[in-house]
N, C-alpha and C. Protein backbone atom coordinates (compact mmCIF):
# COMPACT_ATOMS: atom_id res chain seq x y z
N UNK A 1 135.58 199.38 97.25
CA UNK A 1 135.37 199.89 95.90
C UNK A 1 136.53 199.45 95.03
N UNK A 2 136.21 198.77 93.59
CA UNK A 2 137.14 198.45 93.21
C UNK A 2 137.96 199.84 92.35
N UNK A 3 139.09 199.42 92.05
CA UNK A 3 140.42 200.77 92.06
C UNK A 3 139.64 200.60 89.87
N UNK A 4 139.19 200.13 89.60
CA UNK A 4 138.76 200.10 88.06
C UNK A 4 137.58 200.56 87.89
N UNK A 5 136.75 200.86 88.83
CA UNK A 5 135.41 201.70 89.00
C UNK A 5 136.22 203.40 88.93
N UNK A 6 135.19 204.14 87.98
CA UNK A 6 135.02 205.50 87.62
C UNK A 6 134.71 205.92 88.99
N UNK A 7 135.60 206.81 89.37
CA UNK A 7 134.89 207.37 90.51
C UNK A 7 134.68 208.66 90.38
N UNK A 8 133.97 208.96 90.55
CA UNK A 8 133.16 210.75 90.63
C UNK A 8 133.42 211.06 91.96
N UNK A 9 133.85 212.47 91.84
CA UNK A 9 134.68 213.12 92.96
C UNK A 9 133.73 213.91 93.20
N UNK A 10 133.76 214.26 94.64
CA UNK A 10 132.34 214.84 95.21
C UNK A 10 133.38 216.18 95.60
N UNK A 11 133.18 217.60 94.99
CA UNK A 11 133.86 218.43 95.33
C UNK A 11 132.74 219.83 95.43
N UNK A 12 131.60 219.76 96.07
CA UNK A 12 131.23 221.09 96.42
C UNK A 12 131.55 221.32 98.13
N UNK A 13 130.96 222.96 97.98
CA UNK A 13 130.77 222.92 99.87
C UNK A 13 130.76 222.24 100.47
N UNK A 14 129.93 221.27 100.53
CA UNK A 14 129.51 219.90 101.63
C UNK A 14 131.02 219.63 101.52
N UNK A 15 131.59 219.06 100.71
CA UNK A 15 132.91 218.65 101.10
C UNK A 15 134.05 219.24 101.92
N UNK A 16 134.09 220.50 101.56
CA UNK A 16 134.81 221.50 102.29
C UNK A 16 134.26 221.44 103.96
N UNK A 17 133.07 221.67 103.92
CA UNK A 17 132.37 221.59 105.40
C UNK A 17 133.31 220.21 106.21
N UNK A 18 132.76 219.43 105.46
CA UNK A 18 133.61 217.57 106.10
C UNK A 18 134.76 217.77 106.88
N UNK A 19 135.93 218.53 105.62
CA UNK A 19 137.08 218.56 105.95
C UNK A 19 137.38 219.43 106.94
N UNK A 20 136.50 220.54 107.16
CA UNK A 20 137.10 221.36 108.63
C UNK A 20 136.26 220.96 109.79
N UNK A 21 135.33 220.01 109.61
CA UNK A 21 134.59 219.31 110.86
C UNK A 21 134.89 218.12 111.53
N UNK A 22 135.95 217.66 110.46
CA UNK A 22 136.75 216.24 110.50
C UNK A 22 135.36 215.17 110.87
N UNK A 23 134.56 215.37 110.36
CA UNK A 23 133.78 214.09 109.37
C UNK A 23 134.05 213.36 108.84
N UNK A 24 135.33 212.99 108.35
CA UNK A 24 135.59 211.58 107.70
C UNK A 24 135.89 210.78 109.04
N UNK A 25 136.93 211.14 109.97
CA UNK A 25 137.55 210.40 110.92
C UNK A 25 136.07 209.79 111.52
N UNK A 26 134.69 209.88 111.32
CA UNK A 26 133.96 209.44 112.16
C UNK A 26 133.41 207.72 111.00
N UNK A 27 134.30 207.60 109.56
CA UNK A 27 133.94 206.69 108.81
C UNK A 27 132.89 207.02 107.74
N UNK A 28 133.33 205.97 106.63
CA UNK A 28 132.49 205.72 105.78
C UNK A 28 130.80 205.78 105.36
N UNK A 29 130.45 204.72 106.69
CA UNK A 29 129.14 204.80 106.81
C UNK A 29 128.58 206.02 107.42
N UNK A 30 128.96 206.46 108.19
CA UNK A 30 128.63 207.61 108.77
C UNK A 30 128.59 209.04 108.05
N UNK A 31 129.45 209.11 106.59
CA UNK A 31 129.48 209.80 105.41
C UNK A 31 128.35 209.64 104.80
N UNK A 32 128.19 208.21 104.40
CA UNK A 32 126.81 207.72 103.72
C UNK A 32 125.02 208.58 104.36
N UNK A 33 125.41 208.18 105.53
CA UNK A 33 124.43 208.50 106.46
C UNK A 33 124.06 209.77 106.20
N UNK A 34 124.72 210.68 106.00
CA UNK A 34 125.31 211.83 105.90
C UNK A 34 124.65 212.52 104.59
N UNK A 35 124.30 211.40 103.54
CA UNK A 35 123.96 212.27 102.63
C UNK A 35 125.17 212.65 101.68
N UNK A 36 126.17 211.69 101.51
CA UNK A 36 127.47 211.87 100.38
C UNK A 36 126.89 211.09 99.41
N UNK A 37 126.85 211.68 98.12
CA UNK A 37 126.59 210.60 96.99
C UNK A 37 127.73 210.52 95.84
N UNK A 38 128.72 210.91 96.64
CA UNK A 38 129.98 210.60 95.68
C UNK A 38 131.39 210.62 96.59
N UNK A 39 132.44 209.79 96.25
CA UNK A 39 133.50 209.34 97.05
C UNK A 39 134.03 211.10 97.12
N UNK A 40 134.38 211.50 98.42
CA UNK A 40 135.42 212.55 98.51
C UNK A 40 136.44 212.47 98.44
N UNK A 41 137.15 213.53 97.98
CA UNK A 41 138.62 213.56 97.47
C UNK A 41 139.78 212.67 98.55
N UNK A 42 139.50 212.73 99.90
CA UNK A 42 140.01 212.60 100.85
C UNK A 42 140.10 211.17 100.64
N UNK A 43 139.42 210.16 100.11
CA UNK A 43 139.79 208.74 100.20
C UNK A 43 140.20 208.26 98.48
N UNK A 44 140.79 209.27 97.75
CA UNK A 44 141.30 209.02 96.50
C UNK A 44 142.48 209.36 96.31
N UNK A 45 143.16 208.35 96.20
CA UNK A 45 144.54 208.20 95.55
C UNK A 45 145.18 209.34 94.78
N UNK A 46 145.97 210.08 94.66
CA UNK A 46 146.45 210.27 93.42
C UNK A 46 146.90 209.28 92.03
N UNK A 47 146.69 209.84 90.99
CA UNK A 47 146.81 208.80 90.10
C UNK A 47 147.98 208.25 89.94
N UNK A 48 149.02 208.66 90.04
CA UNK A 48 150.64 208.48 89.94
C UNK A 48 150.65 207.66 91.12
N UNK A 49 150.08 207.56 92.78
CA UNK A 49 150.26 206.26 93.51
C UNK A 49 149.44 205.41 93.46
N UNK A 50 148.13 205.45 92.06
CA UNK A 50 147.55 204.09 91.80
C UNK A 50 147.88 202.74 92.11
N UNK A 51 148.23 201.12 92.04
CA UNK A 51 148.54 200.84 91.81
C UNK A 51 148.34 199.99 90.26
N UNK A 52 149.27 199.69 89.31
CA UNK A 52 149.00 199.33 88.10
C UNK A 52 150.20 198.11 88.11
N UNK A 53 149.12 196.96 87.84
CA UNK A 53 149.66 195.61 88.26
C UNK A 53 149.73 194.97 86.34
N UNK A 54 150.97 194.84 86.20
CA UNK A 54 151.57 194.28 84.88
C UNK A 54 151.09 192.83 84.37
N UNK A 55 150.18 192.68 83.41
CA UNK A 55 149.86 191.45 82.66
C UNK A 55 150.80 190.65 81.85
N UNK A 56 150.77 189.57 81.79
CA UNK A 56 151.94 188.38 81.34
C UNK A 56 152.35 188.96 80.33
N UNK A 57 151.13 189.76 79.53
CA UNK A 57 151.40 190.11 77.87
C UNK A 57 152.21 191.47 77.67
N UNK A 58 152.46 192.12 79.44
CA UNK A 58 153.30 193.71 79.60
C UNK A 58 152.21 194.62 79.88
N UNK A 59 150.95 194.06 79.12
CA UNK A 59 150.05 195.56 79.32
C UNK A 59 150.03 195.48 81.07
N UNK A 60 149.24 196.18 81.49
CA UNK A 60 148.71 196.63 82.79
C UNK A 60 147.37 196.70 82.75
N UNK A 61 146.74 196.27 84.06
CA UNK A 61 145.44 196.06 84.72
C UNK A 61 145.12 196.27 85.80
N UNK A 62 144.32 196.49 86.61
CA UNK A 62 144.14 197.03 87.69
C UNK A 62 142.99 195.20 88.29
N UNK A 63 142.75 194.36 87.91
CA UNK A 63 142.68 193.28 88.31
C UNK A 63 143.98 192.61 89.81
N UNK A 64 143.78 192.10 90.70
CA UNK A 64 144.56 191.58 91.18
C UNK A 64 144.29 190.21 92.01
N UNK A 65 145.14 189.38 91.46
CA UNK A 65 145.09 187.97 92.52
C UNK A 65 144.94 187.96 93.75
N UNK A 66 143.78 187.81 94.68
CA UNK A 66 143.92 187.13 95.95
C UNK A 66 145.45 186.07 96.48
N UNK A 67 146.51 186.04 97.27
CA UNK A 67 147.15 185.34 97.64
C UNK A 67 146.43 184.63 98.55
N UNK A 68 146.89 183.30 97.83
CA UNK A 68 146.41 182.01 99.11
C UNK A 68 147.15 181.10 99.80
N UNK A 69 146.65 180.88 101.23
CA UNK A 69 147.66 180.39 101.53
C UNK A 69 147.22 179.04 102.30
N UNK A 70 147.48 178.12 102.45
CA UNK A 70 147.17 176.67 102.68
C UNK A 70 147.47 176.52 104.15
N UNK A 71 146.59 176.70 105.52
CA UNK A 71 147.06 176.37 106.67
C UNK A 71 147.76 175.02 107.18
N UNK A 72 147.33 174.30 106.58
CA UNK A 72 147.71 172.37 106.66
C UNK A 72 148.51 172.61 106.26
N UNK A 73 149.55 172.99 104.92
CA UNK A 73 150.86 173.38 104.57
C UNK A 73 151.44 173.71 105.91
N UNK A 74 151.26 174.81 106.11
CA UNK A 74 152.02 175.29 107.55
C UNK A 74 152.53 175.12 108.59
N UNK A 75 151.20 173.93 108.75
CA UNK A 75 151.51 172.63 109.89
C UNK A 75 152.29 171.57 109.90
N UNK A 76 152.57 171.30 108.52
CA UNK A 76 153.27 170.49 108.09
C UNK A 76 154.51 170.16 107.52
N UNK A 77 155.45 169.35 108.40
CA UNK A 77 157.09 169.87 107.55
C UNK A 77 157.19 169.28 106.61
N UNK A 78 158.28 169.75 105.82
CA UNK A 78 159.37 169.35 104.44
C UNK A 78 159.04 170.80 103.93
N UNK A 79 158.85 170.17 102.49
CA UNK A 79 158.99 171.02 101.50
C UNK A 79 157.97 172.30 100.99
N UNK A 80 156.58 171.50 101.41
CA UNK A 80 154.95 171.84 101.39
C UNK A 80 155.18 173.17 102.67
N UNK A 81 155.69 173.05 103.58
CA UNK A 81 155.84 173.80 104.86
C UNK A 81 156.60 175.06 104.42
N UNK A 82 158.34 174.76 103.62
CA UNK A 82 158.92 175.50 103.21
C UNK A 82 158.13 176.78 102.14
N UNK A 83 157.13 175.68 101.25
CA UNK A 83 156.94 176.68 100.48
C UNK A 83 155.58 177.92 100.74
N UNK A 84 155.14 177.28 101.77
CA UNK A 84 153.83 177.70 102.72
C UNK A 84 154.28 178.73 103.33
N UNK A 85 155.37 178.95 104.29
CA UNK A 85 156.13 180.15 104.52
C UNK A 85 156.49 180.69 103.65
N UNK A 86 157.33 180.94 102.15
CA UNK A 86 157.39 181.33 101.42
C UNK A 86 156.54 182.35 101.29
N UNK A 87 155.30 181.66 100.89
CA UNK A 87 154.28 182.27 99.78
C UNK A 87 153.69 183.63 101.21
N UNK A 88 153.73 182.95 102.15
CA UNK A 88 153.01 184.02 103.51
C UNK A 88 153.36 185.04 103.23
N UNK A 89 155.31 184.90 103.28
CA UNK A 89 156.51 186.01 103.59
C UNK A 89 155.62 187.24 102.74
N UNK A 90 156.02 186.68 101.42
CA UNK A 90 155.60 187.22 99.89
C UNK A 90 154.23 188.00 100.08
N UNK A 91 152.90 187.54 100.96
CA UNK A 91 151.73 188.08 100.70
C UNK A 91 151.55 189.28 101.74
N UNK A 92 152.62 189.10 102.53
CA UNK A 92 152.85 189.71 103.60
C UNK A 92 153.44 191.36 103.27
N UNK A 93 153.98 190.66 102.49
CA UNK A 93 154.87 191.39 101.84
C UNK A 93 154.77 192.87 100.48
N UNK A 94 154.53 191.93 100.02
CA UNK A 94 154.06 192.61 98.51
C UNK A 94 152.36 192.87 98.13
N UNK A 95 151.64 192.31 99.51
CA UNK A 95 150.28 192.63 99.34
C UNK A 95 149.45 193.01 100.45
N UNK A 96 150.05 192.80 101.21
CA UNK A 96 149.38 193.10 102.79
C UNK A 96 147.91 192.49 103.54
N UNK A 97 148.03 191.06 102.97
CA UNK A 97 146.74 190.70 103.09
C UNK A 97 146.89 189.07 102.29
N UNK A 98 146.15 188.27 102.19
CA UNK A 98 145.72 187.08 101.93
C UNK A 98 144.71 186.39 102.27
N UNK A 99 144.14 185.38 101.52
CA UNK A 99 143.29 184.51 101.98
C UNK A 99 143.90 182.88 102.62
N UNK A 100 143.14 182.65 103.29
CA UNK A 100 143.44 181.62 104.25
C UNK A 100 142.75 180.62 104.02
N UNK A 101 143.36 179.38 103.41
CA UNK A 101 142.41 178.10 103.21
C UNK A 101 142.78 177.04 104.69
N UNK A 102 142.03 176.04 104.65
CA UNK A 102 142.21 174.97 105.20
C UNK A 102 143.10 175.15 106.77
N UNK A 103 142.09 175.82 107.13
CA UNK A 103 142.10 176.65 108.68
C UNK A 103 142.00 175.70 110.02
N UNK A 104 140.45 175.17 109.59
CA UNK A 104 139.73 174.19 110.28
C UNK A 104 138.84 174.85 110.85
N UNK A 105 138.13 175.94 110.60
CA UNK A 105 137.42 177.08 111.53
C UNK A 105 135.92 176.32 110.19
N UNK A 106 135.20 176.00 111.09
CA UNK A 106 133.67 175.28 110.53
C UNK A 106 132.71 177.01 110.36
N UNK A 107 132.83 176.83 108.70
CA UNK A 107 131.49 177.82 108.50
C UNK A 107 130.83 178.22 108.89
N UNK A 108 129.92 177.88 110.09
CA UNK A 108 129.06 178.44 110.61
C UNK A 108 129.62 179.23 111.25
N UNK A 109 130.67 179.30 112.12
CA UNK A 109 130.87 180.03 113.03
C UNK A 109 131.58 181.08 112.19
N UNK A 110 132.22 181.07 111.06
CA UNK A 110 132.30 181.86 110.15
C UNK A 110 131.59 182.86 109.65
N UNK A 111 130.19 182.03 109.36
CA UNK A 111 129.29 182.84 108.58
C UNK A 111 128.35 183.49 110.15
N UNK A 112 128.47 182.97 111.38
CA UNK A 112 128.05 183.76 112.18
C UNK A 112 128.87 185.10 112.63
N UNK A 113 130.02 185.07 112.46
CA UNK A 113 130.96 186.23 112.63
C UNK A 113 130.97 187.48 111.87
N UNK A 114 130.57 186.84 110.44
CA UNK A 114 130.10 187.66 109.56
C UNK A 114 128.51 188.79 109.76
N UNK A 115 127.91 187.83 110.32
CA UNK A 115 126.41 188.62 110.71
C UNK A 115 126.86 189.24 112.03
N UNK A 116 127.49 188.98 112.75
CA UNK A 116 127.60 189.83 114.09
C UNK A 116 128.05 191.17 113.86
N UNK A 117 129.00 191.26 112.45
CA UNK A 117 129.90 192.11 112.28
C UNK A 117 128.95 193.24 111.41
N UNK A 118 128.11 192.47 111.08
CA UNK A 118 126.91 193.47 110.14
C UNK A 118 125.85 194.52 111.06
N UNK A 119 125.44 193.10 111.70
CA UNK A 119 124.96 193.75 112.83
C UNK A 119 125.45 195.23 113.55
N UNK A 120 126.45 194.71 113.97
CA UNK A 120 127.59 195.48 114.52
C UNK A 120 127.74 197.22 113.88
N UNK A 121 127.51 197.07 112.01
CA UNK A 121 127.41 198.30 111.35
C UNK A 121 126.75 198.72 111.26
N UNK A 122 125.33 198.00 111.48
CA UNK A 122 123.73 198.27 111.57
C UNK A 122 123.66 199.32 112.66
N UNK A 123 124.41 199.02 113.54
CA UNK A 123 124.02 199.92 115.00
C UNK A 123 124.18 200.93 114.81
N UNK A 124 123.44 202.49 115.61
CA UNK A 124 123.46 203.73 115.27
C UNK A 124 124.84 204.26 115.01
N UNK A 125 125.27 205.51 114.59
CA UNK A 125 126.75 206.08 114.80
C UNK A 125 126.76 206.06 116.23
N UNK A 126 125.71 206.56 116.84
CA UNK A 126 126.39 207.42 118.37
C UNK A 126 126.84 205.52 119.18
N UNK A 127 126.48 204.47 118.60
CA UNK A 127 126.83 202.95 119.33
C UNK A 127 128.24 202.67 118.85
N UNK A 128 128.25 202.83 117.58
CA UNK A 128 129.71 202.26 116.97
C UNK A 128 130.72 203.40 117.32
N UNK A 129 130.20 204.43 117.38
CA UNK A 129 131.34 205.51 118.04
C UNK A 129 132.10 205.24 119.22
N UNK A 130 131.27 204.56 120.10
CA UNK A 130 131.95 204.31 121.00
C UNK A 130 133.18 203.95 121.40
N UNK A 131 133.33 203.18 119.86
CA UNK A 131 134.40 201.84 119.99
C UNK A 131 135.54 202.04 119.16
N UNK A 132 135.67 203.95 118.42
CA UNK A 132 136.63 204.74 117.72
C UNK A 132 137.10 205.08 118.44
N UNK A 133 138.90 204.81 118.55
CA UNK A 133 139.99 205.24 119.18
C UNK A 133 141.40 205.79 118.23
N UNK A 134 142.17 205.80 118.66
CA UNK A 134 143.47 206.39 118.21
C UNK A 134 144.54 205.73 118.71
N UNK A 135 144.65 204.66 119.20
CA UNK A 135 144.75 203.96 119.70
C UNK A 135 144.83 202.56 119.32
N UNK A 136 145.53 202.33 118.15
CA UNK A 136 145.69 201.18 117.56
C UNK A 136 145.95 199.74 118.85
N UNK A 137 146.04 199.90 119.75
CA UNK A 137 146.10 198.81 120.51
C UNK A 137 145.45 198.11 121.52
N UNK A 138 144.39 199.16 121.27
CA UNK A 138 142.96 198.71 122.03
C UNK A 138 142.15 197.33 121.71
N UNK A 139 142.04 196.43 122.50
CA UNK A 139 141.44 194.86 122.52
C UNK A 139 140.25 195.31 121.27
N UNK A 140 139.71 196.14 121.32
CA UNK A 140 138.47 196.15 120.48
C UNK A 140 138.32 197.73 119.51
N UNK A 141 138.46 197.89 118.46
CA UNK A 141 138.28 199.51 117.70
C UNK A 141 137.55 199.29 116.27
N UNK A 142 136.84 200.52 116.04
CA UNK A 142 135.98 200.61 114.65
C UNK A 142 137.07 201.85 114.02
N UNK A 143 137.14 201.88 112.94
CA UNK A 143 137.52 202.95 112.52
C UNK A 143 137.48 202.98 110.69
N UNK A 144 138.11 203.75 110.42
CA UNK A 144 137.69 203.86 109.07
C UNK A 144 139.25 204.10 108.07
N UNK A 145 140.24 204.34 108.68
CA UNK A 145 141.63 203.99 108.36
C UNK A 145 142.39 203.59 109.00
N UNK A 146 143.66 202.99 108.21
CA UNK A 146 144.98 202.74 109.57
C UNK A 146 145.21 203.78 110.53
N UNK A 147 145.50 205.04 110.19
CA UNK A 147 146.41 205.87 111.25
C UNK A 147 145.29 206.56 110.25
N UNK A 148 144.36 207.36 111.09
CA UNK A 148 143.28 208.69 110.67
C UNK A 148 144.28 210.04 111.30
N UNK A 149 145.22 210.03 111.80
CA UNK A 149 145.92 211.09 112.38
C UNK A 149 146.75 211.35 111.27
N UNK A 150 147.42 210.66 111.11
CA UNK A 150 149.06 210.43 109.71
C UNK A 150 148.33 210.09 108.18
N UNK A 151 147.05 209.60 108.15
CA UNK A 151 146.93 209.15 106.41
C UNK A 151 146.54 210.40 105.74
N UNK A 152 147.22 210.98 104.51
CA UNK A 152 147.17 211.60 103.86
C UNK A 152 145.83 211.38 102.83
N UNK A 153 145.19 210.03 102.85
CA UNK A 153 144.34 209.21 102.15
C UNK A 153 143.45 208.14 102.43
N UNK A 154 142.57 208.09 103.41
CA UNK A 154 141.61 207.57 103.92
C UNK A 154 141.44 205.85 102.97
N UNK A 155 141.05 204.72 103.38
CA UNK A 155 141.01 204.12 102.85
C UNK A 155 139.39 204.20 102.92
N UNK A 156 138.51 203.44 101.74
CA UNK A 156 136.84 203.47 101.49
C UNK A 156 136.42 202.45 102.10
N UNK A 157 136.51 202.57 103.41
CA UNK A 157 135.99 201.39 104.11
C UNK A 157 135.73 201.75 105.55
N UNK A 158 135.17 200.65 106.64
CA UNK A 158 135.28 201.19 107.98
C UNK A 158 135.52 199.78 108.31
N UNK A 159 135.78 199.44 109.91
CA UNK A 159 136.23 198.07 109.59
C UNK A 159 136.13 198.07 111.49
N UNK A 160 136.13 196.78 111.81
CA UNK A 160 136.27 196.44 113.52
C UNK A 160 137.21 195.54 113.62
N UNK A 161 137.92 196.12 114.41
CA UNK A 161 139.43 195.14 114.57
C UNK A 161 139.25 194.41 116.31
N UNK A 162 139.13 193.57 116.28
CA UNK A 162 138.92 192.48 117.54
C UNK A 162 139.76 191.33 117.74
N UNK A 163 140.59 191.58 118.44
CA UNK A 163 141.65 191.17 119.86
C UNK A 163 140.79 189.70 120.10
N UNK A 164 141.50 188.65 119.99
CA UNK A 164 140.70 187.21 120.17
C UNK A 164 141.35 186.49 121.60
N UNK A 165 142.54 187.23 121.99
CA UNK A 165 143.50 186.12 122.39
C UNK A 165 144.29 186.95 123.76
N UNK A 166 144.18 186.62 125.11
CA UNK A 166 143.63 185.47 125.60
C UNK A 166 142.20 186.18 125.87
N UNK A 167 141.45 185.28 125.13
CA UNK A 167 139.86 186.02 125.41
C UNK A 167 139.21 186.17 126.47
N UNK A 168 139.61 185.74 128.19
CA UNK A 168 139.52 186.28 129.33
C UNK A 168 139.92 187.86 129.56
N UNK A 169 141.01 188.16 128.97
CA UNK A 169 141.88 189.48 128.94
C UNK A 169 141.16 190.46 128.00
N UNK A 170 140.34 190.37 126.78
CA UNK A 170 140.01 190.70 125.88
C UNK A 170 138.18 190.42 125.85
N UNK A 171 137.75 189.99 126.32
CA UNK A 171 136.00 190.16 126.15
C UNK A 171 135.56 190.91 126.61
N UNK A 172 136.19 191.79 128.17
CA UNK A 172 135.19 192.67 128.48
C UNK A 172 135.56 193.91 128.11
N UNK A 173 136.39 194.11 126.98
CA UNK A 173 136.22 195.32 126.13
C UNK A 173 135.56 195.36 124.65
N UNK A 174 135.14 193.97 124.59
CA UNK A 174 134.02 194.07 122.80
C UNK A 174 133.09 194.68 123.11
N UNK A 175 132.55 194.83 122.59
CA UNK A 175 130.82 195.39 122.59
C UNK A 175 129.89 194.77 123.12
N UNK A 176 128.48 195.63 124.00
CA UNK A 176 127.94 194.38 124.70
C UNK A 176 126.82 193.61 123.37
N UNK A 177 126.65 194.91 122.44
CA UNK A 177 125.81 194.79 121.35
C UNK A 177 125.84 194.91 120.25
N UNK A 178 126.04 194.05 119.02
CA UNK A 178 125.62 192.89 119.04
C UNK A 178 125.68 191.81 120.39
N UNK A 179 124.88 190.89 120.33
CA UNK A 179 125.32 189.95 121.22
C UNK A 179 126.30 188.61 120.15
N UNK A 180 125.62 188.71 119.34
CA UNK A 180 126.04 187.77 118.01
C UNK A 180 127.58 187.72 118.03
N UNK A 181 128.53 189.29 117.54
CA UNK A 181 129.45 189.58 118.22
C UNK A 181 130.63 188.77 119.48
N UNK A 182 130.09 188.56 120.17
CA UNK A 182 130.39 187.86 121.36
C UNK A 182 130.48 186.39 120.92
């Protein structure tokens, strides 16, 4: 959800119910499912830790640049290399995230990763539950924030974090279903 969308705060009973049943920790979709037709308080910011990102002209916007970062740079020494680390440090840094060009990873298998992963959300709660831990270091987890124990603020999303490497060590804890997935 973008941070410049109006959000309507869902504050009756039902919400209260959530919070002493700990219903969010089970995710997003599973809220949806649920019958929420408005974001709960629990995954909204206070306004004072918004973030409000400064325009050339001083005003402020809630717009923000994707950081990109050039893999062939990376690979490559001199200066192009120097500034390729640079820009990582920085996205690493000041944004927690980036996009990744010139990888060498062929689209398809891209855009098949993408459908496995849909798939993957398609599946009932009681399937994707399976694969919710606490346990940030598990080869394979669904969840719906960083630390659901410690966040004061849920992020609006649910997400599958999958362990690639060494994928002998790591496949027979993905999911058997999707197969796509795999």
């Amino acid at each position: 959800m973008s941070p410049a969308m109006v959000l309507e705060v869902q504050t009756s009973y039902k919400e209260e119910e959530l919070v002493e049943s700990h219903e969010y920790h089970k995710g997003v979709k599973h809220l949806r499912e649920r019958g929420i037709t408005k974001v709960p308080r629990k995954y909204i910011l206070p306004a004072l830790d918004r973030p409000i990102l400064p325009k050339k002209d001083g005003s402020t916007s809630n717009s923000l640049k994707l950081p990109i970062i050039d893999f062939a740079q990376l690979q490559g020494p001199g200066p192009d290399r120097i500034h390729a680390l640079r820009s990582l440090s920085k996205a690493c840094e000041e944004y927690g995230f980036f996009q990744l060009i010139n990888h060498g990873i062929a689209s398809d298998y891209i855009l098949n990763m993408i459908e496995g992963g849909r798939k993957f959300f398609e599946l009932p709660f009681e399937e994707r539950s399976k694969y919710m831990s606490k346990d940030q270091s598990v080869p394979f987890r669904y969840g719906t924030s960083f630390n659901q124990n410690k966040d004061s603020v849920f992020c609006w999303r649910d997400f599958i974090k999958l362990n690639c490497h060494p994928l002998s060590d790591v496949l027979p804890y993905w999911p058997s279903s999707p197969m796509e997935l795999r």
